[in-house]
Every structure is written in C-alpha cells, then in structure tokens.
PDB file of N, CA and C in Angstrom:
ATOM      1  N   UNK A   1      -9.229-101.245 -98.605  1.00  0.00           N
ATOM      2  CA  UNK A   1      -9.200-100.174 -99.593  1.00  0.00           C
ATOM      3  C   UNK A   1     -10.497 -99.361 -99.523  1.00  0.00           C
ATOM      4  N   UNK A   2     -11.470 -99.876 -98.952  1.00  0.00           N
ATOM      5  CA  UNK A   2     -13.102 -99.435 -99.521  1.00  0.00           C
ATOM      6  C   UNK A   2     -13.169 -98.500 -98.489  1.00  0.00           C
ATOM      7  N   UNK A   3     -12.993 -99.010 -96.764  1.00  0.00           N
ATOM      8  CA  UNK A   3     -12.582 -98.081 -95.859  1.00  0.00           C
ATOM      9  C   UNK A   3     -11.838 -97.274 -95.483  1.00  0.00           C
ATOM     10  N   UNK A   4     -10.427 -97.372 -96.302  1.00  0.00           N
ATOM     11  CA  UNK A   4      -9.476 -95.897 -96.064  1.00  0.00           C
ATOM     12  C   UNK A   4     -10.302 -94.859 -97.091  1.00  0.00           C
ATOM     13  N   UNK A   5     -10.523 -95.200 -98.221  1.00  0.00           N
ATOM     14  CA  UNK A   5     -11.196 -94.205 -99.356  1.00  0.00           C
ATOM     15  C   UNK A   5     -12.226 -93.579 -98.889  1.00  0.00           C
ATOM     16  N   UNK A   6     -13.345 -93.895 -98.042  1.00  0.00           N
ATOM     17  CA  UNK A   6     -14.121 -93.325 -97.451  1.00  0.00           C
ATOM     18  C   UNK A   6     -13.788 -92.541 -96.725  1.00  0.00           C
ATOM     19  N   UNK A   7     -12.607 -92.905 -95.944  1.00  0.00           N
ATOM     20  CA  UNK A   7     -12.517 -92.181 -94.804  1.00  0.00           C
ATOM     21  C   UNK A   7     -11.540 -90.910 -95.339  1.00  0.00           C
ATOM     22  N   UNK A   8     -10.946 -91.119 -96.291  1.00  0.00           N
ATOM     23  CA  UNK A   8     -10.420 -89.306 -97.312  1.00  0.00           C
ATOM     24  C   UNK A   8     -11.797 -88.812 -97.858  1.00  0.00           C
ATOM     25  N   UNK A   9     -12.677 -89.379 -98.259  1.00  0.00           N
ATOM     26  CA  UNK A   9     -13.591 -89.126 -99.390  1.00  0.00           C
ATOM     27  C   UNK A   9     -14.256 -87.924 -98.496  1.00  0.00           C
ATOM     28  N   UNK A  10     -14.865 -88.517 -96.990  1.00  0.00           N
ATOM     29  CA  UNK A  10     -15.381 -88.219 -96.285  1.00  0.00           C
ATOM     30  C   UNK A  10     -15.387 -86.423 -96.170  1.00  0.00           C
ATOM     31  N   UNK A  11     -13.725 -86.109 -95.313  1.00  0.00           N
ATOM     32  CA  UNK A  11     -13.730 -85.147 -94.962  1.00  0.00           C
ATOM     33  C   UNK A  11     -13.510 -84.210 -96.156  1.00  0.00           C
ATOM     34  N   UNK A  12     -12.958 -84.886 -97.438  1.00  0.00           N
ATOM     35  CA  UNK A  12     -13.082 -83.823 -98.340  1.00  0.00           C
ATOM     36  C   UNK A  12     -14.266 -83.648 -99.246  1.00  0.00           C
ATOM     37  N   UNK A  13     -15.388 -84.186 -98.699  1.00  0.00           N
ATOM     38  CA  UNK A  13     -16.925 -84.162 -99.154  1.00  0.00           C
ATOM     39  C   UNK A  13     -17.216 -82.833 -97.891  1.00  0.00           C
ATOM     40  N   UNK A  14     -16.549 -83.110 -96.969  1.00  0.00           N
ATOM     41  CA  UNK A  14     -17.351 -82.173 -96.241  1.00  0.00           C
ATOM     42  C   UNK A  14     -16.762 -80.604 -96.481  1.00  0.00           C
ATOM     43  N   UNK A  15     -15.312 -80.507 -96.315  1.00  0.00           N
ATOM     44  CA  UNK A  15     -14.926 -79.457 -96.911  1.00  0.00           C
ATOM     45  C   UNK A  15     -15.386 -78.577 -98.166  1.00  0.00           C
ATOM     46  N   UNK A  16     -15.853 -80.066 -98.921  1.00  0.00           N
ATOM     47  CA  UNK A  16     -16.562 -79.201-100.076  1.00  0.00           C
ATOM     48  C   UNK A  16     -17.892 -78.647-100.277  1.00  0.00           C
ATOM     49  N   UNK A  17     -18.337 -79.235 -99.472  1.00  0.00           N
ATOM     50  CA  UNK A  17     -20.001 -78.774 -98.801  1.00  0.00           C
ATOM     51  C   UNK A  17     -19.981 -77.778 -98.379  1.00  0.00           C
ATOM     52  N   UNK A  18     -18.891 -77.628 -97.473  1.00  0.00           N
ATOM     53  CA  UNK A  18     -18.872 -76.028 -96.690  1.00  0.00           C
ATOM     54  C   UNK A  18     -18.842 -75.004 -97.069  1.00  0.00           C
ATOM     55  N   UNK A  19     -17.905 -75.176 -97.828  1.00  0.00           N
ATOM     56  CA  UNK A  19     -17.029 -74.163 -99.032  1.00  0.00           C
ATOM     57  C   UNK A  19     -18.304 -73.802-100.205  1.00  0.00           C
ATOM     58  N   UNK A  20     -19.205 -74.610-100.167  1.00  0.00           N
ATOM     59  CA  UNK A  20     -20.463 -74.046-101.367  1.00  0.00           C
ATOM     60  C   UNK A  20     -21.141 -73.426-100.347  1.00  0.00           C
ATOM     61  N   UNK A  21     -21.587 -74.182 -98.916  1.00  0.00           N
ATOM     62  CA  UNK A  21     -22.458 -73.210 -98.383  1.00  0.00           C
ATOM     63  C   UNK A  21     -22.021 -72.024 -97.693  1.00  0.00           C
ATOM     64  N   UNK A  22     -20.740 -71.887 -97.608  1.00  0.00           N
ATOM     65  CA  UNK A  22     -20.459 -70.856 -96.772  1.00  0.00           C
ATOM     66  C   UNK A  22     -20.112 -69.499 -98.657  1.00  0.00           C
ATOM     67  N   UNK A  23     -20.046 -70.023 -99.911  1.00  0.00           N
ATOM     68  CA  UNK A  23     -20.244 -69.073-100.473  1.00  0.00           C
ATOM     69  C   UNK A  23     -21.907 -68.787-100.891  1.00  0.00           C
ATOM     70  N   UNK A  24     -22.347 -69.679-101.038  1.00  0.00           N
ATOM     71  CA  UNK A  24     -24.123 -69.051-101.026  1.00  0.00           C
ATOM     72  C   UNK A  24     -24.439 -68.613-100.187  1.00  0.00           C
ATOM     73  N   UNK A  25     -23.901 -68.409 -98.722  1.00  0.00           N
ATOM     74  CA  UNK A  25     -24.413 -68.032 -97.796  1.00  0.00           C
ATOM     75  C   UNK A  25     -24.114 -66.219 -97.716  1.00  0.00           C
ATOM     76  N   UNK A  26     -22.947 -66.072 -98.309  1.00  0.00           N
ATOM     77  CA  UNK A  26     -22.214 -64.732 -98.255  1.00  0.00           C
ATOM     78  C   UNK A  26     -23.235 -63.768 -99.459  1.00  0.00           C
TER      79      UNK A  26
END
C-alpha cells in the first residue's frame, strides 16, 4: 500500500509543481 501511494502521489506532486511554476513563471 505505502509503495503504490507513492508511486500516484509522486507524479501528481510533480504535475503540481509544474503547474505553479510554469504559472509564476508566465
């Protein structure tokens, strides 16, 4: 359980990272 959750958590941590820096960036 601890390792599938990470591994969703993951890419939608990163998506959401992006998505802030690519609007502060604009």
């Amino acid at each position: 359980m601890s390792p599938i959750w990470r591994k969703l958590f993951v890419p939608k941590s990163s998506l959401m990272l992006l998505r802030i820096l690519n609007e502060n960036g604009t």
